[in-house]
Protein backbone atom coordinates (compact mmCIF):
# COMPACT_ATOMS: atom_id res chain seq x y z
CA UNK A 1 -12.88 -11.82 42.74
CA UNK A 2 -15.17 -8.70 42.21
CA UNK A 3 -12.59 -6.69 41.46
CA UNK A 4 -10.88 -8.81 39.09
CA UNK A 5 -14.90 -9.08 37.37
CA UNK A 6 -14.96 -5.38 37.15
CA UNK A 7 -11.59 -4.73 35.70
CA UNK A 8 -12.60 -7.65 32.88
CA UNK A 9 -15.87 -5.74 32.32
CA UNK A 10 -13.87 -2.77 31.83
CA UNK A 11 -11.37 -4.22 29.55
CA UNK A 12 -14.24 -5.39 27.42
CA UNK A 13 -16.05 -2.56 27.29
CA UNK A 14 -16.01 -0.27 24.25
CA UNK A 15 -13.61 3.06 24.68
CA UNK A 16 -15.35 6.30 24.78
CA UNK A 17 -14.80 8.47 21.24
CA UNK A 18 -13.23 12.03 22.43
CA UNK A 19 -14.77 14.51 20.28
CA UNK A 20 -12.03 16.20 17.37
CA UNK A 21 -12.18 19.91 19.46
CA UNK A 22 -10.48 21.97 17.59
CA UNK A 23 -9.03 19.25 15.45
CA UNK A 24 -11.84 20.14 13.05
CA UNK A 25 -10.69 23.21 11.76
CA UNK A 26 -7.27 22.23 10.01
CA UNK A 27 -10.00 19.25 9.16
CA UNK A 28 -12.47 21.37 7.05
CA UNK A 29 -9.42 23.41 5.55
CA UNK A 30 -8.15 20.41 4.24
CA UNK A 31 -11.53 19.47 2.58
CA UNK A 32 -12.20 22.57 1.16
CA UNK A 33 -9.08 22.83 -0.49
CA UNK A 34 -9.20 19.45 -1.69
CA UNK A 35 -12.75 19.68 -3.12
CA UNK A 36 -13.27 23.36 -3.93
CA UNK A 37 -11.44 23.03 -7.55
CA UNK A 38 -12.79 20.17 -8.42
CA UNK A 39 -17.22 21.41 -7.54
CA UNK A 40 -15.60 24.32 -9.13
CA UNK A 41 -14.82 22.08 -12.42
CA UNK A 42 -18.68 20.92 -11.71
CA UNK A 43 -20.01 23.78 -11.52
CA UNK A 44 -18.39 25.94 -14.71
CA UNK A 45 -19.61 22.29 -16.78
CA UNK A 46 -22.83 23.82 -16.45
CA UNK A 47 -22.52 27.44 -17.73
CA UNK A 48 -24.46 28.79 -20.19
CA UNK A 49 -21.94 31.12 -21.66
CA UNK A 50 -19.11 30.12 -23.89
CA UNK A 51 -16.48 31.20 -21.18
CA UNK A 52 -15.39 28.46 -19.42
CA UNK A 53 -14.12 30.25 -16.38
CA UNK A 54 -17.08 33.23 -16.12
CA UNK A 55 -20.39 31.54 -14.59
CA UNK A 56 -23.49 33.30 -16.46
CA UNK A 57 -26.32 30.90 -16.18
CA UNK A 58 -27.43 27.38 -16.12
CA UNK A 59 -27.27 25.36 -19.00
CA UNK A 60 -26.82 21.29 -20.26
CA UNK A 61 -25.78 22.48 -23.83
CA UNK A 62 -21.99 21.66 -23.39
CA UNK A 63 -22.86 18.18 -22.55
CA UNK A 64 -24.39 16.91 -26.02
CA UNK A 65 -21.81 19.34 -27.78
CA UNK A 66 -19.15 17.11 -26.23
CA UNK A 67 -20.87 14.05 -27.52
CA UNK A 68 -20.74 15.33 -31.09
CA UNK A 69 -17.17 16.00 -31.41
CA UNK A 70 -15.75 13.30 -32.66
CA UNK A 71 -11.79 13.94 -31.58
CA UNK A 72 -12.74 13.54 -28.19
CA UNK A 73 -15.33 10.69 -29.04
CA UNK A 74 -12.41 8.78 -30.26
CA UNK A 75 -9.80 9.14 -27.98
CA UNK A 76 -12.23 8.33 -25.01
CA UNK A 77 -12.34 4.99 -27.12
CA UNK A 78 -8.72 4.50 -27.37
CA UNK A 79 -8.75 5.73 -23.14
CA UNK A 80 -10.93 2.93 -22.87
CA UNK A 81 -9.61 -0.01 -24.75
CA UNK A 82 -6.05 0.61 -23.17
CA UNK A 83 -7.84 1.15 -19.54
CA UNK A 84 -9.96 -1.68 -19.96
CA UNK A 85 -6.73 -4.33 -21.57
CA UNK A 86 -4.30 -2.92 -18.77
CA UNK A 87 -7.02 -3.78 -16.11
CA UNK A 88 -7.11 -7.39 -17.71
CA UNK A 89 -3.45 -8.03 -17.30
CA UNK A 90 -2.35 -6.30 -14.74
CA UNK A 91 -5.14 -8.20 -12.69
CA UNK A 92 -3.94 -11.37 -14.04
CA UNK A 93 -0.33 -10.49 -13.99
CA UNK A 94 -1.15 -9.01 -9.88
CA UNK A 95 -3.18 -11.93 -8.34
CA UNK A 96 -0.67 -14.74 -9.81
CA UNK A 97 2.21 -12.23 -8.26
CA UNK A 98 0.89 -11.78 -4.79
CA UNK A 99 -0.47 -15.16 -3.97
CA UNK A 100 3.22 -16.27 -5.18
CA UNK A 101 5.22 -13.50 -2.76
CA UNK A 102 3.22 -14.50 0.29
CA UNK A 103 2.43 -18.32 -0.48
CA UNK A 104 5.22 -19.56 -2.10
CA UNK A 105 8.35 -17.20 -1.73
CA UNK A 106 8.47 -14.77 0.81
CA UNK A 107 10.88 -12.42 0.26
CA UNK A 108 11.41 -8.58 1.29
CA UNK A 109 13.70 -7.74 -1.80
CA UNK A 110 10.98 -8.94 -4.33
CA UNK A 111 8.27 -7.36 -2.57
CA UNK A 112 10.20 -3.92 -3.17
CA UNK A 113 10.87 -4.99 -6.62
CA UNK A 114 6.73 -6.11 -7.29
CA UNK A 115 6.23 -2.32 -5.67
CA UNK A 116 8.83 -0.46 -7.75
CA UNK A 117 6.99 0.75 -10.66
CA UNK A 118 3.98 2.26 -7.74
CA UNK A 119 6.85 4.06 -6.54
CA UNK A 120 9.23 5.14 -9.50
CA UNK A 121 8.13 9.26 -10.72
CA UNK A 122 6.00 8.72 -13.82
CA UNK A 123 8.58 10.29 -15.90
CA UNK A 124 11.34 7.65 -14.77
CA UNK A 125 9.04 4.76 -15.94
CA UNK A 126 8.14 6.40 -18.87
CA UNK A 127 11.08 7.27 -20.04
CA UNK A 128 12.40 3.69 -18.95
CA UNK A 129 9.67 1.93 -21.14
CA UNK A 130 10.17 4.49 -24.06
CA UNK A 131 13.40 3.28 -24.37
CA UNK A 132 12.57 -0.35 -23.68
CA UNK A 133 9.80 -0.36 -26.85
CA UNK A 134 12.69 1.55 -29.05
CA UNK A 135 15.22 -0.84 -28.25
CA UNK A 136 13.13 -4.12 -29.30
CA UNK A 137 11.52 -1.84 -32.25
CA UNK A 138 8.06 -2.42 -30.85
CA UNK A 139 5.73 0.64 -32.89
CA UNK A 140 4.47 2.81 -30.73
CA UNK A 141 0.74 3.10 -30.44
CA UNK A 142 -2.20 1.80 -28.44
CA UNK A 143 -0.65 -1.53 -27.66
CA UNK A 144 2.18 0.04 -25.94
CA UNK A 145 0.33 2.46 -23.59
CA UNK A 146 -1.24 -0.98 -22.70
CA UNK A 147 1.68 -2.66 -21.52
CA UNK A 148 2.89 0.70 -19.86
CA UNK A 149 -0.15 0.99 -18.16
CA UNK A 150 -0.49 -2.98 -17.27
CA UNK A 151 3.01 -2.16 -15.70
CA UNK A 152 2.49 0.02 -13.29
CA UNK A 153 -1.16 -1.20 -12.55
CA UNK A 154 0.23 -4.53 -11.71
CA UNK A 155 1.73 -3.33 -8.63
CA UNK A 156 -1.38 -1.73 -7.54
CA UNK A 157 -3.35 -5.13 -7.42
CA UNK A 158 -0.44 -6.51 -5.76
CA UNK A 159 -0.90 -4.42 -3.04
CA UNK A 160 -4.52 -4.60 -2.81
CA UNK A 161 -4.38 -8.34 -2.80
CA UNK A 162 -1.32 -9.28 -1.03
CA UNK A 163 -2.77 -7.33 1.81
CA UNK A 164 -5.53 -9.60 1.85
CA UNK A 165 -3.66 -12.76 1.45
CA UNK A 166 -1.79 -12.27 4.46
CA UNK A 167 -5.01 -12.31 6.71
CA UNK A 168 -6.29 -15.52 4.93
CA UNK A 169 -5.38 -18.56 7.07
CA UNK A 170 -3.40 -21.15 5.11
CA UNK A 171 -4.74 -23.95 6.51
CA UNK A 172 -7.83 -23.74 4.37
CA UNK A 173 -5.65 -24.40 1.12
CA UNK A 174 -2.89 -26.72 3.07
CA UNK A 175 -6.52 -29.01 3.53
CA UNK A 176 -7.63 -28.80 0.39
CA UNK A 177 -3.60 -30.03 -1.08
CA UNK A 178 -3.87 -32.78 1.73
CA UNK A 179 -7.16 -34.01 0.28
CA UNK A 180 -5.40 -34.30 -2.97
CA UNK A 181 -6.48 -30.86 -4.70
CA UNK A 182 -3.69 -29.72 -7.42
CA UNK A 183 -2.31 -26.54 -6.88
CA UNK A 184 -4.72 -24.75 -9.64
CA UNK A 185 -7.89 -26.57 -8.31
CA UNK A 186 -6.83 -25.28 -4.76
CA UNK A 187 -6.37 -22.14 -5.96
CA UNK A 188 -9.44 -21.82 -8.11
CA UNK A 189 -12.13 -23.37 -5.38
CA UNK A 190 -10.44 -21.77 -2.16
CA UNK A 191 -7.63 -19.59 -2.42
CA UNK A 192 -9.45 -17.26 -5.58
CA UNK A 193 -12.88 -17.17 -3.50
CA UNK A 194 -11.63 -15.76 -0.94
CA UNK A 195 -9.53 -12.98 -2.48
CA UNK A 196 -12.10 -12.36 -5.08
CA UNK A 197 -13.61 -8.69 -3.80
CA UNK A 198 -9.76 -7.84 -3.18
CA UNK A 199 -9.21 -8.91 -6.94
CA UNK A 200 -11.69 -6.72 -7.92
CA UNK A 201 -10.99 -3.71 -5.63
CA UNK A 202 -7.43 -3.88 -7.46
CA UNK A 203 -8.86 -4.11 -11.19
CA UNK A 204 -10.81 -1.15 -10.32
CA UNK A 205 -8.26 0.59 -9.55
CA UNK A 206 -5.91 -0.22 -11.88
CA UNK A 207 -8.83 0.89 -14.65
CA UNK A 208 -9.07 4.11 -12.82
CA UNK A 209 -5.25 5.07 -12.48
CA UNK A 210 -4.80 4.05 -16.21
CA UNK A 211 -8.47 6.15 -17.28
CA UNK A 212 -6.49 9.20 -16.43
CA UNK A 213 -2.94 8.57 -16.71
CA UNK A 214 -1.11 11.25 -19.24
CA UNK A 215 2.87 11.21 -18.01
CA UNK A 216 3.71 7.45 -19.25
CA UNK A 217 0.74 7.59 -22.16
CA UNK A 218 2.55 10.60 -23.71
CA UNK A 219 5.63 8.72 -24.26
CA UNK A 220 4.65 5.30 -25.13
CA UNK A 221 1.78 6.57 -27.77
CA UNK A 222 1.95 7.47 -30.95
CA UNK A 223 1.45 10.19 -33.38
CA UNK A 224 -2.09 8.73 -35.13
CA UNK A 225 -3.63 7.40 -31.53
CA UNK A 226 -4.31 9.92 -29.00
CA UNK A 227 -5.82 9.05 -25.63
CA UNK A 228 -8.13 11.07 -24.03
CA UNK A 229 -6.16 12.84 -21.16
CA UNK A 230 -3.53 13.57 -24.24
CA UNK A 231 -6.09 14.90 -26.62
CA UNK A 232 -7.16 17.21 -23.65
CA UNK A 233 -3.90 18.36 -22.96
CA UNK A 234 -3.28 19.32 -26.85
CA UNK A 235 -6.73 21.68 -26.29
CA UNK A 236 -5.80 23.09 -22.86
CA UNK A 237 -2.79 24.28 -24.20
CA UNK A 238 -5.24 26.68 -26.33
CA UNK A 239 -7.33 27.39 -23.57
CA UNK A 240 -10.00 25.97 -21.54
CA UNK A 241 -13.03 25.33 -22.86
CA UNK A 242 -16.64 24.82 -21.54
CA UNK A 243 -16.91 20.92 -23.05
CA UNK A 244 -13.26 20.26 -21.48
CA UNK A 245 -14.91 21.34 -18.00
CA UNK A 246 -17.97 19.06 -19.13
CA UNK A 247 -15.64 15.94 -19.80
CA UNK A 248 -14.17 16.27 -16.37
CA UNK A 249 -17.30 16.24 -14.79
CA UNK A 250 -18.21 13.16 -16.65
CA UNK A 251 -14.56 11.46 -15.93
CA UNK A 252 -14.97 12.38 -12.22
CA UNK A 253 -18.46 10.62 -11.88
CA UNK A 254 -16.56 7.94 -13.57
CA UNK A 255 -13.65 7.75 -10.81
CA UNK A 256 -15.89 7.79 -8.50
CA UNK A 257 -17.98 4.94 -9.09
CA UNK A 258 -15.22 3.00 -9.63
CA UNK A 259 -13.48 4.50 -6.30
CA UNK A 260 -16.75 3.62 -4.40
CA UNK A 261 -17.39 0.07 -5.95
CA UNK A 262 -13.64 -1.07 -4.93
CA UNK A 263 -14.26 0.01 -1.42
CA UNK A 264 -17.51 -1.90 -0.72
CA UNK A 265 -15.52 -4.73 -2.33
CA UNK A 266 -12.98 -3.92 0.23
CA UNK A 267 -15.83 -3.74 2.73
CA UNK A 268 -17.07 -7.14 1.87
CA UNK A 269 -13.62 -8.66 2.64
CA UNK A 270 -14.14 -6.99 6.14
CA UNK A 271 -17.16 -8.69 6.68
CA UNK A 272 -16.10 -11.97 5.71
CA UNK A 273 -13.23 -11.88 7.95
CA UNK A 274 -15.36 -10.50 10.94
């Protein structure tokens, strides 16, 4: 009996972390050659000379020059209405597409058809809904980088959310339908609840893929409506300058708040399972 005690205590107790050894080598060179371009970005967004590749001194002047040129002031308005509408429906369009693939239908040949557009190269789906918009005559412009964008982004918050579906317990919603809840009121008081910081993990990343998406934006825009990674790419071209180092900065900080608000959403969903 006290050895069958002491093999349970065992089995219960917590595995011992083994240290990386020299694991954390290839680790660091990984890091640093992730990160070093992008500090380096950082960095040159705060030079004081007009090169924007030769660091000469500290200075914020690049940052209210970019806030008085009004090119980029309105394409980071037209990045931001199409970011903001494709987060709307491809939320929407998402949610109501997961909760249907693992409630209602489950089915591994439309789970690989909800994932496709993740998947597809950029250039295949832009191309693909280039011709789509030509073929119905649907004008180019701001509208259709929205639905290009929404396209795409819906199978992001599929993901996100489908992955939290599956560790929901049914039973919760099967009550609810038995107590003579509708299928929208058990979806609205139980079902959306409980998904919620996974719906909003997946709109924040859906806003963040489509803040900084050029590929399917370049061919579904047009001429008199330029979005902000497009309008960059017209001046890089040119050259880079010190305020295109300056809006990166500012489009990183960005990406990273939304990265880092979606993951504590994520995190809550932990917690509320644990």
């Amino acid at each position: 009996m006290s050895a069958a005690k002491t093999a349970s205590r065992a089995a219960r107790r917590p595995a011992k972390r083994q240290g990386l050894g020299l694991l954390w080598i290839p680790l660091i060179g990984c890091l640093l050659f992730l990160y070093i371009p992008i500090a380096t970005v950082v960095v040159l967004s705060f030079n004081s000379g007009r090169s924007a590749l030769n660091l000469k001194g500290f200075s914020l002047r690049w940052y209210p020059e970019l806030f008085s040129d009004a090119d980029l002031g309105h394409a980071l308005v037209n990045t931001l209405l199409v970011a903001t509408g494709a987060m709307v429906f491809s939320t929407v369009l998402g949610t109501m597409l997961a909760v249907g693939l693992v409630r209602y239908r489950r089915s591994t040949a439309l789970d690989t058809m909800a994932m496709a557009p993740a998947i597809l190269p950029d250039l295949v789906l832009a191309i693909g809904l280039l011709s789509f918009f030509t073929w119905v005559g649907f004008t180019l412009g701001l509208t259709t980088v929205m639905i290009a964008h929404a396209a795409f982004g819906t199978a992001f918050v599929v993901a996100v959310v489908r992955a939290r579906l599956v560790q929901l317990d049914g039973s919760l919603e099967e009550a609810s339908q038995d107590l003579g809840a509708g299928w929208f009121t058990t979806f609205w008081r139980v079902t959306l609840p409980s998904i919620a910081p996974a719906v909003l993990a997946g709109a924040l990343l859906s806003f963040t893929l489509s803040l900084d998406e050029f590929v399917i934006a370049f061919f579904t825009n047009g001429p008199n409506s330029p979005t902000l990674p497009i309008e960059i790419y017209s001046r890089v071209r040119f050259g880079i300058t010190p305020e295109i180092n300056a809006l990166a900065t500012i489009l990183l900080l960005v990406s990273i708040i939304a990265v880092v608000a979606g993951a504590l959403a994520l995190r809550r969903t932990d917690k509320t399972d644990d």
